[in-house]
N, C-alpha and C. Protein backbone atom coordinates (compact mmCIF):
# COMPACT_ATOMS: atom_id res chain seq x y z
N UNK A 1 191.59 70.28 121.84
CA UNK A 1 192.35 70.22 120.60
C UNK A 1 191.51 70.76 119.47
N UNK A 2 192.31 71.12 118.05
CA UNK A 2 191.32 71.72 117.46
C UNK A 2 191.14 70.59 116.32
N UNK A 3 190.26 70.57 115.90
CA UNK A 3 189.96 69.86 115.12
C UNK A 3 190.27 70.48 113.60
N UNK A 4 190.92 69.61 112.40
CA UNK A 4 191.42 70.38 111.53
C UNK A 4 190.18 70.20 110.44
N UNK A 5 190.24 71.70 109.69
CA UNK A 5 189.12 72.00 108.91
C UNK A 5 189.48 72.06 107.10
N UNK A 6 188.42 71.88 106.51
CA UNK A 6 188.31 71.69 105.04
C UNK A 6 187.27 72.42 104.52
N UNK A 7 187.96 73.81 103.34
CA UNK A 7 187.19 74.22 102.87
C UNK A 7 187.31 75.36 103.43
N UNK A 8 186.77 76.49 102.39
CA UNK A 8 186.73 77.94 103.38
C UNK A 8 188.28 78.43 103.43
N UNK A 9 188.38 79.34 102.68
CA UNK A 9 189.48 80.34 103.23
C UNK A 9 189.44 80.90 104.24
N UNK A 10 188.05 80.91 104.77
CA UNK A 10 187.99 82.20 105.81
C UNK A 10 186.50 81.87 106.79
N UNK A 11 186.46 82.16 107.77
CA UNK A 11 185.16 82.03 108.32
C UNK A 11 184.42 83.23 109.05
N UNK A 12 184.67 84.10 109.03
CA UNK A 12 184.25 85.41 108.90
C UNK A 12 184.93 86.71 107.88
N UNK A 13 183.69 87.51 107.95
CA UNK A 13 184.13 88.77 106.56
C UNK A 13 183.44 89.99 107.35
N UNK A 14 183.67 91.15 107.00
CA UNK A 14 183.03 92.40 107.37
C UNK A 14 182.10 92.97 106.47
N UNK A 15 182.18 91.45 105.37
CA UNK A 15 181.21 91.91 104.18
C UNK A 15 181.05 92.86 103.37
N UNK A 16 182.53 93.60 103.35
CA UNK A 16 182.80 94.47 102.08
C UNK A 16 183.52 93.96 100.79
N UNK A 17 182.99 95.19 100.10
CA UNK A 17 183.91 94.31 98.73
C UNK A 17 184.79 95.35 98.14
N UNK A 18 185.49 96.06 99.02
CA UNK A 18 186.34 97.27 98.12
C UNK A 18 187.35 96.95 99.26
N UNK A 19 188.55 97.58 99.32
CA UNK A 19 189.54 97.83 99.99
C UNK A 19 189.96 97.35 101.45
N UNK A 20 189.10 97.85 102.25
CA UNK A 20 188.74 97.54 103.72
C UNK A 20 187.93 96.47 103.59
N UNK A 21 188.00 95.24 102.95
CA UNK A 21 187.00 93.87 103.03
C UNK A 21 188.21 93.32 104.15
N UNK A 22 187.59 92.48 105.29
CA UNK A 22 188.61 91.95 106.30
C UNK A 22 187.82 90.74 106.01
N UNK A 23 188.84 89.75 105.62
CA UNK A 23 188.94 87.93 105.93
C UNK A 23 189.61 87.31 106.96
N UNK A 24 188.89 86.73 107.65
CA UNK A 24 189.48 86.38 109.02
C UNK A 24 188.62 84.58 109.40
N UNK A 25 189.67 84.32 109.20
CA UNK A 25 189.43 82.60 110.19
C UNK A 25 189.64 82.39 111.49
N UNK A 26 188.57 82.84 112.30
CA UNK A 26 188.27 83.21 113.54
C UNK A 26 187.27 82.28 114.23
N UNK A 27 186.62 81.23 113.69
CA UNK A 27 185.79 80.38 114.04
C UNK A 27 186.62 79.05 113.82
N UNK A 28 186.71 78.51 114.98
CA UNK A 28 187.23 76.76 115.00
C UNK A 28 186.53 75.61 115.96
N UNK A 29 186.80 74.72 115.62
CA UNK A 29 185.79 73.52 115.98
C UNK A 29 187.16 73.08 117.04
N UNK A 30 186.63 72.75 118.12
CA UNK A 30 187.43 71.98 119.19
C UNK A 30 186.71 70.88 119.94
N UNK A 31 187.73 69.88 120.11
CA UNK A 31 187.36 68.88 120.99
C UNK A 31 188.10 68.34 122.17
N UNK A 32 187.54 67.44 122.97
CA UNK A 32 188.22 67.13 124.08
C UNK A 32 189.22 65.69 123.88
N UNK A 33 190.38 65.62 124.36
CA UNK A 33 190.99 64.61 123.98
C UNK A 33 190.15 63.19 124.00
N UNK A 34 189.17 62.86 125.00
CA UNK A 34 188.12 61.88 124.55
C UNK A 34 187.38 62.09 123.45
N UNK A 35 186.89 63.14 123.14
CA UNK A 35 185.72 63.50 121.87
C UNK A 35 186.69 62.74 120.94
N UNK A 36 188.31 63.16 121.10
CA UNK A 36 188.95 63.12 119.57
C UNK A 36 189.43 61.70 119.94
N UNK A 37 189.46 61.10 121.15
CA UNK A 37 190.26 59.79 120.57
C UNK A 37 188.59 58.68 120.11
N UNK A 38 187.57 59.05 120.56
CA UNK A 38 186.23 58.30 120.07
C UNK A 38 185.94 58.59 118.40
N UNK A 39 186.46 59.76 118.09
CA UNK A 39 186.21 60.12 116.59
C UNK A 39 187.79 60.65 115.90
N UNK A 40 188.71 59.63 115.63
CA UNK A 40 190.21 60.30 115.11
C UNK A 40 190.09 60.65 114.16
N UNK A 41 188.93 60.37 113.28
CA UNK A 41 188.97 61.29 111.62
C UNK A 41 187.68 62.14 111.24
N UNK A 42 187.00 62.86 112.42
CA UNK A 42 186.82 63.73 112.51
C UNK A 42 187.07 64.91 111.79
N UNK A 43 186.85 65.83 111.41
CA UNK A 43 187.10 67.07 110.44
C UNK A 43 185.80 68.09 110.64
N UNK A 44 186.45 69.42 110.35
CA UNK A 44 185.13 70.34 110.77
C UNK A 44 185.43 70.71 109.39
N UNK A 45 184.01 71.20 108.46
CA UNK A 45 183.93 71.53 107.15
C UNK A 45 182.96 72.98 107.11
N UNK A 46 183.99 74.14 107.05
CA UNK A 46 183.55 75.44 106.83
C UNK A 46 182.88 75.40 105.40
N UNK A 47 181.04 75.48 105.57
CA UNK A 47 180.12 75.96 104.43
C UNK A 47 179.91 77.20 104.08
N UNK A 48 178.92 77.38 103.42
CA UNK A 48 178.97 78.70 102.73
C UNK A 48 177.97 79.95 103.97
N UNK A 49 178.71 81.02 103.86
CA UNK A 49 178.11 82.38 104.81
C UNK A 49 177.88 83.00 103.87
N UNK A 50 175.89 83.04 103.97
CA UNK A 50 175.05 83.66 102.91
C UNK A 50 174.34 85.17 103.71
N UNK A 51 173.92 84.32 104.39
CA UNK A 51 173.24 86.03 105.62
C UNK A 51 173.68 86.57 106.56
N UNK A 52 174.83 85.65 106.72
CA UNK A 52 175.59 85.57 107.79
C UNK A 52 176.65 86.51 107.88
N UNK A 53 177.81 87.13 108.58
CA UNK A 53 178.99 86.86 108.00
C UNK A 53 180.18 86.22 108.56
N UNK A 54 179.42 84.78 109.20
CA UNK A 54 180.36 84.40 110.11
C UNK A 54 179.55 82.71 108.75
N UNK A 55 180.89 82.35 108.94
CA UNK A 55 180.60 80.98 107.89
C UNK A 55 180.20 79.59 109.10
N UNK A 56 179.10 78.91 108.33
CA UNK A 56 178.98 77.66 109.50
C UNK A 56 180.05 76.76 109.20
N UNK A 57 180.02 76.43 110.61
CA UNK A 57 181.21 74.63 110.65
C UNK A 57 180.15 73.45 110.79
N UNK A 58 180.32 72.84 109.84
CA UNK A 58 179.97 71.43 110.43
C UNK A 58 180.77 70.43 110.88
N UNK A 59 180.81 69.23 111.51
CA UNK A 59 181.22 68.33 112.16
C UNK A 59 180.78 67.18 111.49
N UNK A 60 181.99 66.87 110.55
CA UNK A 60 181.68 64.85 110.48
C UNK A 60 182.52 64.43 111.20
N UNK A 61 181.91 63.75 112.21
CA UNK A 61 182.48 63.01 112.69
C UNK A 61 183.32 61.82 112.39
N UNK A 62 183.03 61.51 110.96
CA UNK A 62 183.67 59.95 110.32
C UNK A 62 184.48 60.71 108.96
N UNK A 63 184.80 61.86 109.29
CA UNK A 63 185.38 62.21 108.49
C UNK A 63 185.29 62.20 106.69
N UNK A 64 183.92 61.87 106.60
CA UNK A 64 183.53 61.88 105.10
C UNK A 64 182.83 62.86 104.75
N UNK A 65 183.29 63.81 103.65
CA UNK A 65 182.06 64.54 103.28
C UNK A 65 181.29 64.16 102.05
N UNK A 66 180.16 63.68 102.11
CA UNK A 66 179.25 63.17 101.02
C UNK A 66 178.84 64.03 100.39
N UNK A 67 179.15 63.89 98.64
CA UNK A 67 178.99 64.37 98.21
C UNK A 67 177.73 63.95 97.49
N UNK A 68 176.74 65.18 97.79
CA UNK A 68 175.20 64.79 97.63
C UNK A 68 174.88 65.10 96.23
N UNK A 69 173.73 64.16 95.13
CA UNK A 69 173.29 64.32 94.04
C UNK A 69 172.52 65.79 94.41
N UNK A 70 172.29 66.42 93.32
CA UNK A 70 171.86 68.34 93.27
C UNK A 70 170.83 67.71 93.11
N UNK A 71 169.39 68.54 94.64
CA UNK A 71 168.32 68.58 94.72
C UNK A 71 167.25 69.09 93.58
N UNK A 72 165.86 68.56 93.01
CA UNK A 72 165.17 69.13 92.33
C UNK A 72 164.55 70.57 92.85
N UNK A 73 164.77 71.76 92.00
CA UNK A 73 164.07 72.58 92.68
C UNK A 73 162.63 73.09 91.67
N UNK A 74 161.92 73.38 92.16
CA UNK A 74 160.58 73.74 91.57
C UNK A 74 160.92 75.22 91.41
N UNK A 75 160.88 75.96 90.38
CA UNK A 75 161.02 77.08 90.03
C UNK A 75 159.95 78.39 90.02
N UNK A 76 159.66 79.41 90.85
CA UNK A 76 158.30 79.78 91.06
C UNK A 76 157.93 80.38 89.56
N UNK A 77 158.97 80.83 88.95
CA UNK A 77 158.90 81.13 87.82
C UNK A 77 157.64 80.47 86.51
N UNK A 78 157.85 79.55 86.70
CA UNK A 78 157.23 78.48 86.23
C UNK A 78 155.50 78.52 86.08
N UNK A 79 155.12 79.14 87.32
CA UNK A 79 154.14 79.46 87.72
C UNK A 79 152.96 80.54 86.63
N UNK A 80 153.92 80.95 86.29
CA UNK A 80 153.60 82.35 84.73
C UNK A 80 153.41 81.99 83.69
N UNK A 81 153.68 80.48 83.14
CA UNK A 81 153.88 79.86 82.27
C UNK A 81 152.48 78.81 82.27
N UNK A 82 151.18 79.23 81.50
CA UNK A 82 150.15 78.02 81.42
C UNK A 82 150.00 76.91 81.36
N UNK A 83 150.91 76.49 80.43
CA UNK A 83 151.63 74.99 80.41
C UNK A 83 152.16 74.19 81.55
N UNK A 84 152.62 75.28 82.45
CA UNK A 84 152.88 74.06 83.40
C UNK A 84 152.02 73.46 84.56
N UNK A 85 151.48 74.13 84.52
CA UNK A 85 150.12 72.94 85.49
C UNK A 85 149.64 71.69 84.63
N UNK A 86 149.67 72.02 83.59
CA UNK A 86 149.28 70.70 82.59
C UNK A 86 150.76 69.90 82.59
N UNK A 87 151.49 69.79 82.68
CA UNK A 87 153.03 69.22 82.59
C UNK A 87 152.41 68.54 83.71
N UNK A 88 152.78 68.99 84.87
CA UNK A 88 152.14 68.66 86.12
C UNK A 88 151.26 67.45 86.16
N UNK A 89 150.11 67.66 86.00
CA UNK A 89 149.39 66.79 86.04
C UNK A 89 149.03 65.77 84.89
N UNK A 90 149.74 65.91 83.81
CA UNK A 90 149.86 64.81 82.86
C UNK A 90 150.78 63.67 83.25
N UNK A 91 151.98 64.51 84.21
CA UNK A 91 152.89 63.26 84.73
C UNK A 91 152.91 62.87 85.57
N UNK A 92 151.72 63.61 86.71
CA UNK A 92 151.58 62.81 87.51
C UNK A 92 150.03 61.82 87.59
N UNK A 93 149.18 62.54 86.69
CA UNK A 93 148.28 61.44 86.09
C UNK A 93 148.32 60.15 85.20
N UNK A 94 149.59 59.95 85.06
CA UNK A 94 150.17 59.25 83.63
C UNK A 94 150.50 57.78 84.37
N UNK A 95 149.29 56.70 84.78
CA UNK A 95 149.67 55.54 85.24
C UNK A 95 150.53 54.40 85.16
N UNK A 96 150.91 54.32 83.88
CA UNK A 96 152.48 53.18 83.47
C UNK A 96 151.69 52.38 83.07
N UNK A 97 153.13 51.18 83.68
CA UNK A 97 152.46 50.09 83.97
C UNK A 97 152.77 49.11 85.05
N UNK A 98 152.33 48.48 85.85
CA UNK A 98 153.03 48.06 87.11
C UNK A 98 152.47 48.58 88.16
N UNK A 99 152.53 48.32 89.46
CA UNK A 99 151.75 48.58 90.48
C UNK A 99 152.71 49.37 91.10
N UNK A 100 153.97 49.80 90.72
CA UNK A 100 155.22 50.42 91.13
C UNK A 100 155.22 51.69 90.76
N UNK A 101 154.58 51.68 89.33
CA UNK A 101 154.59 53.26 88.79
C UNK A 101 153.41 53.98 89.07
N UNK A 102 152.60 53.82 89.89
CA UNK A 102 151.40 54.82 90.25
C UNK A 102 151.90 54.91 91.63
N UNK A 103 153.32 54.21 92.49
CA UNK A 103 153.93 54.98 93.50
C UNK A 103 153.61 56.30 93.96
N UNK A 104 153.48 56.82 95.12
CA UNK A 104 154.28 58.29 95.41
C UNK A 104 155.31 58.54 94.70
N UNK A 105 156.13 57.89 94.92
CA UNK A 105 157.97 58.22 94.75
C UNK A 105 157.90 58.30 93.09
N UNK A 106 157.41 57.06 92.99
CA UNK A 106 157.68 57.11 91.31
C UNK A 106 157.18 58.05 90.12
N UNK A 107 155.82 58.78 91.07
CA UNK A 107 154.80 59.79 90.22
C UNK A 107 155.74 60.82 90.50
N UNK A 108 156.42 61.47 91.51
CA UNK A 108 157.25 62.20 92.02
C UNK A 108 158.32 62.32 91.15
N UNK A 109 159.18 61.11 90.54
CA UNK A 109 160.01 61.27 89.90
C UNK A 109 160.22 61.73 88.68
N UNK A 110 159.14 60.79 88.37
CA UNK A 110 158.63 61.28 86.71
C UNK A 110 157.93 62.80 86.66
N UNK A 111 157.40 63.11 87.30
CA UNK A 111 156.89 64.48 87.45
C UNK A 111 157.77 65.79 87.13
N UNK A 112 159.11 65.33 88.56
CA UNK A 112 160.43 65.90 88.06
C UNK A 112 161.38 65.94 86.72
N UNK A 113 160.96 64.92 86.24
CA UNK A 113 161.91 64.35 84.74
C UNK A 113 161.03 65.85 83.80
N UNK A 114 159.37 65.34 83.94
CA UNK A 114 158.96 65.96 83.19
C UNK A 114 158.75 67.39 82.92
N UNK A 115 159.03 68.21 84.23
CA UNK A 115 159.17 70.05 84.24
C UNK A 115 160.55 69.89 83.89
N UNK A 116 161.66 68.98 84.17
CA UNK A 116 162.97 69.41 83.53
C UNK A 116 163.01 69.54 82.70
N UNK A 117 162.68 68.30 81.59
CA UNK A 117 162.65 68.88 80.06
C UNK A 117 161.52 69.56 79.49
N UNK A 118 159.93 69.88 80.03
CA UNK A 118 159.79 70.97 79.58
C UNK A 118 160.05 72.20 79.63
N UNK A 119 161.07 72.11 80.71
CA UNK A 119 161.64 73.66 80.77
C UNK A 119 162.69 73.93 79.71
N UNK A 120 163.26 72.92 79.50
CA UNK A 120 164.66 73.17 78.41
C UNK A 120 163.97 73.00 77.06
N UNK A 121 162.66 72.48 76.88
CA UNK A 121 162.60 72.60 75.33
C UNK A 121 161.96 73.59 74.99
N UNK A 122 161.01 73.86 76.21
CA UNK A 122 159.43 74.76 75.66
C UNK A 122 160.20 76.67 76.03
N UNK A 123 160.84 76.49 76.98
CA UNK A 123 161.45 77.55 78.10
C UNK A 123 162.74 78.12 77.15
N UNK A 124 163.43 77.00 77.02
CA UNK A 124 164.35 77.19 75.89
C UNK A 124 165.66 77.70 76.52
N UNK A 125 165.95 77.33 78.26
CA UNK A 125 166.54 77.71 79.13
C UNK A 125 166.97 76.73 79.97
N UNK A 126 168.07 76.92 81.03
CA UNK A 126 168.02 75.99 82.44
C UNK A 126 168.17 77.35 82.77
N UNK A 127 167.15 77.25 84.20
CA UNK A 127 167.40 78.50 85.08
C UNK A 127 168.16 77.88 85.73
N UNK A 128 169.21 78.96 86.63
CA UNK A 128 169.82 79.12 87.55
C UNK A 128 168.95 78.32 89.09
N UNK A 129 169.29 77.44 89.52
CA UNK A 129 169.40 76.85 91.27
C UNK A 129 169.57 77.23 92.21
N UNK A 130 169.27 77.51 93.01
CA UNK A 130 169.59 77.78 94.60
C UNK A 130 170.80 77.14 94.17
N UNK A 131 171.03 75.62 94.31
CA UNK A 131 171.77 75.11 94.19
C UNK A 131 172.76 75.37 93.42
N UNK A 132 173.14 76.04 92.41
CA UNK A 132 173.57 76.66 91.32
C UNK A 132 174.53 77.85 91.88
N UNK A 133 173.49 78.73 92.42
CA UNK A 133 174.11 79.64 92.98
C UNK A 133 175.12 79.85 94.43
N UNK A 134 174.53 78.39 95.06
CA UNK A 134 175.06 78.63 96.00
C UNK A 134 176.64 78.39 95.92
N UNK A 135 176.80 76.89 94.94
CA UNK A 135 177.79 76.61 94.15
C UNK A 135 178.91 77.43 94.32
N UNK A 136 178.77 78.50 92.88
CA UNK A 136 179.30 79.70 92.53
C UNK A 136 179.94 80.43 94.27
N UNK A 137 178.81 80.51 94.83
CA UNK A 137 179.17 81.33 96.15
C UNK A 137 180.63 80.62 96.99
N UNK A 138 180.09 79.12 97.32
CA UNK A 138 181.11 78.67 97.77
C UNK A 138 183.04 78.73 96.87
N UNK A 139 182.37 78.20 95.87
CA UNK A 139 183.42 78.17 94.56
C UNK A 139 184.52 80.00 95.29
N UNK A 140 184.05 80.88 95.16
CA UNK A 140 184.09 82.23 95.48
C UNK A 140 184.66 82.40 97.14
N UNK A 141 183.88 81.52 97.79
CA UNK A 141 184.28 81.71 99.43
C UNK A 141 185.63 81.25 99.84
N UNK A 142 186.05 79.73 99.05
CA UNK A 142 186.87 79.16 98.88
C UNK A 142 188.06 79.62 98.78
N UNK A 143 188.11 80.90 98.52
CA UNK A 143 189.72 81.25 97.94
C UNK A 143 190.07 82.78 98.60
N UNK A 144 190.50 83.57 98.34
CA UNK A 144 191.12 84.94 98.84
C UNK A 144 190.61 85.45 97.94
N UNK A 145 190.13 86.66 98.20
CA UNK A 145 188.94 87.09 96.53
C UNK A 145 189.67 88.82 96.36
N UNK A 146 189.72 88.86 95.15
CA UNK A 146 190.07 90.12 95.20
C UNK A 146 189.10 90.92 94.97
N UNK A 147 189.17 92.57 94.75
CA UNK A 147 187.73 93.17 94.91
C UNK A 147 186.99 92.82 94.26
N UNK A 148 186.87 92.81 92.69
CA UNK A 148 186.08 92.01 91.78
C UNK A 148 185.40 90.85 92.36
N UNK A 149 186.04 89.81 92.57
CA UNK A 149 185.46 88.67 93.19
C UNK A 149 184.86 88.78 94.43
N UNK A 150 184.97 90.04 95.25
CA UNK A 150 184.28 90.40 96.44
C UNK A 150 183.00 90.50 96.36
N UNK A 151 183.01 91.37 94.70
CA UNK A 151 181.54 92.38 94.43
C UNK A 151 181.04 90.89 93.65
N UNK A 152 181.66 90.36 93.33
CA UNK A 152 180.39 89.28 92.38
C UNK A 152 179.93 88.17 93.70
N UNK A 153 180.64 88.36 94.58
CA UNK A 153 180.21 87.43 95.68
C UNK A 153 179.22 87.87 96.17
N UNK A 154 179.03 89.36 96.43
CA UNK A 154 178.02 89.77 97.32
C UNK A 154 176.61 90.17 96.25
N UNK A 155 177.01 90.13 94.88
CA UNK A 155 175.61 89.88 93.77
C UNK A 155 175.40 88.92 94.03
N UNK A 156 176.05 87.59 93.96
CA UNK A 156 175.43 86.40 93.91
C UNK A 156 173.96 85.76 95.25
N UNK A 157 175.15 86.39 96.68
CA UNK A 157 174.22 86.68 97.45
C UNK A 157 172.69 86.79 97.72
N UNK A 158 173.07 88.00 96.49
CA UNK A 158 171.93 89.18 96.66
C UNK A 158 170.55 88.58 95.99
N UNK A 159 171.57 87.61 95.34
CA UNK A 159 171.12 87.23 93.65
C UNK A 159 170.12 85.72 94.87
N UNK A 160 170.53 85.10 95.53
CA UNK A 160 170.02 83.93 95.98
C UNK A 160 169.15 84.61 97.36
N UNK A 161 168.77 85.54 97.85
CA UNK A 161 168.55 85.93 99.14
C UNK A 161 166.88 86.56 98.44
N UNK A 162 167.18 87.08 96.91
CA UNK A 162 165.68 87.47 96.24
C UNK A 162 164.80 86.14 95.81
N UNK A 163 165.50 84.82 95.05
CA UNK A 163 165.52 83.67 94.89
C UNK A 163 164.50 83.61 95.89
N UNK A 164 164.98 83.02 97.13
CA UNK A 164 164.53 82.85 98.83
C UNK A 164 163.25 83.50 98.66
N UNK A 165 163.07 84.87 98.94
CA UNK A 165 162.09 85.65 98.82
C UNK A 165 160.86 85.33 97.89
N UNK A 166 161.23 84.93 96.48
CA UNK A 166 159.82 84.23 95.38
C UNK A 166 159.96 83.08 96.40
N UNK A 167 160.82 82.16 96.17
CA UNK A 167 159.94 80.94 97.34
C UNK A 167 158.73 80.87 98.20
N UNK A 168 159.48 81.99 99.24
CA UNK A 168 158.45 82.43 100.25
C UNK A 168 156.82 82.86 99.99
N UNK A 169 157.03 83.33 98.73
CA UNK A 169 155.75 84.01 98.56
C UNK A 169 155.00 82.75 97.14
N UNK A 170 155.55 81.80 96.87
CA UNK A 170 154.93 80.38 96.25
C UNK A 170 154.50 80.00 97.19
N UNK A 171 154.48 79.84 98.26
CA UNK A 171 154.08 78.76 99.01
C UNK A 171 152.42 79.45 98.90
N UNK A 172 151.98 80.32 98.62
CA UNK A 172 150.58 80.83 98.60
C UNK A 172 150.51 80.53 97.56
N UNK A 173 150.72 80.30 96.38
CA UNK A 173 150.63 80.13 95.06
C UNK A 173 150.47 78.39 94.67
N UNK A 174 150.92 77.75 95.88
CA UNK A 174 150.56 76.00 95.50
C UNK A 174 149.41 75.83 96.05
N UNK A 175 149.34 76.48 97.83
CA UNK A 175 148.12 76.43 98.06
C UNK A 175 146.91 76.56 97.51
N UNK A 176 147.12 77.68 97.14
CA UNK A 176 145.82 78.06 96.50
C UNK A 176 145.28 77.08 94.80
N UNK A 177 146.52 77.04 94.48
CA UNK A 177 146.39 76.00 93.13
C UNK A 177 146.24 74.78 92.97
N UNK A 178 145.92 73.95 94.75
CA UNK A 178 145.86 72.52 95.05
C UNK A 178 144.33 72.91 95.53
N UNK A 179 144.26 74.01 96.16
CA UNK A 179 142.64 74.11 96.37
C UNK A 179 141.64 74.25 95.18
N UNK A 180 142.13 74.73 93.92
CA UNK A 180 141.46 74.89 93.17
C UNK A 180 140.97 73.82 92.40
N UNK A 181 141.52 72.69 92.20
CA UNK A 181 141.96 71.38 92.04
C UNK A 181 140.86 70.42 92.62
N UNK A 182 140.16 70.66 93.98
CA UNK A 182 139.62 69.93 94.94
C UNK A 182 138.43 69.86 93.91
């Protein structure tokens, strides 16, 4: 049986954005009449196809999709900016009071509080998110797109796949800035 899905107009594309763009819901989640009578509210939830052009399904099985608080992201950007290693380590050197606030979690948190708003006061900006973008993408995947909305789909893409790429190349950039530290 197939299991009925949420989300996603479409689960594969040919990944054009002019004329000849083909949308096709060609990917489905099936189960066996035991699978489905052990899980009856079950649902397969078509996410977003970024590198792909076949969109993933997931499977809740309990039929809820949780809707998750938006992850902190560390911005490599940030990195260019002198000030923020001192942000950094002012908030996470910054003891409280309580045997609670020199936590992991809690130095962690506050740490986060504190590059957020120095980014919006000193930065004078919110950058754009993975999360942000991916947003937009889905927002976009969601519906029947006409060419316009084809071509801003496949910037946005383009736009989160370079994103990806600075990541990749921070991860040498903490290293080396936690060694320096020692």
């Amino acid at each position: 049986m197939e299991i009925p899905n949420k989300g996603g107009a479409y689960t594969w594309s040919n990944k054009r954005c002019d004329e000849d763009a083909i949308l096709e819901n060609l990917d489905k989640a099936l189960a066996s009449l035991e699978c489905n009578f052990l899980f009856p509210q079950a649902i397969a939830v078509i996410d977003v196809a970024i590198a792909s052009d076949h969109a993933p399904i997931i499977l809740l099985t309990n039929g809820i999709m949780n809707s998750a608080k938006k992850d902190f992201m560390f911005e490599s950007s940030w990195f260019n900016e002198e000030e923020c290693s001192q942000v950094i380590k002012e908030a996470w050197d910054d003891i409280g009071h309580g045997v609670s606030r020199s936590s992991f979690q809690f130095k962690l948190r506050r740490t986060w509080v504190q590059l957020t708003k120095w980014n919006k006061e000193k930065l004078g900006r919110n950058i754009l998110t993975t999360n942000d973008i991916i947003g937009k993408i889905k927002n976009l995947q969601d519906a029947l797109l006409s060419v316009e909305e084809a071509s801003k789909l496949k910037e946005l893409k383009d736009d989160l796949m370079k994103m990806w790429a600075q990541v990749r190349g921070l991860k040498f950039k903490v290293l080396s800035y936690y060694d320096s530290t020692k």
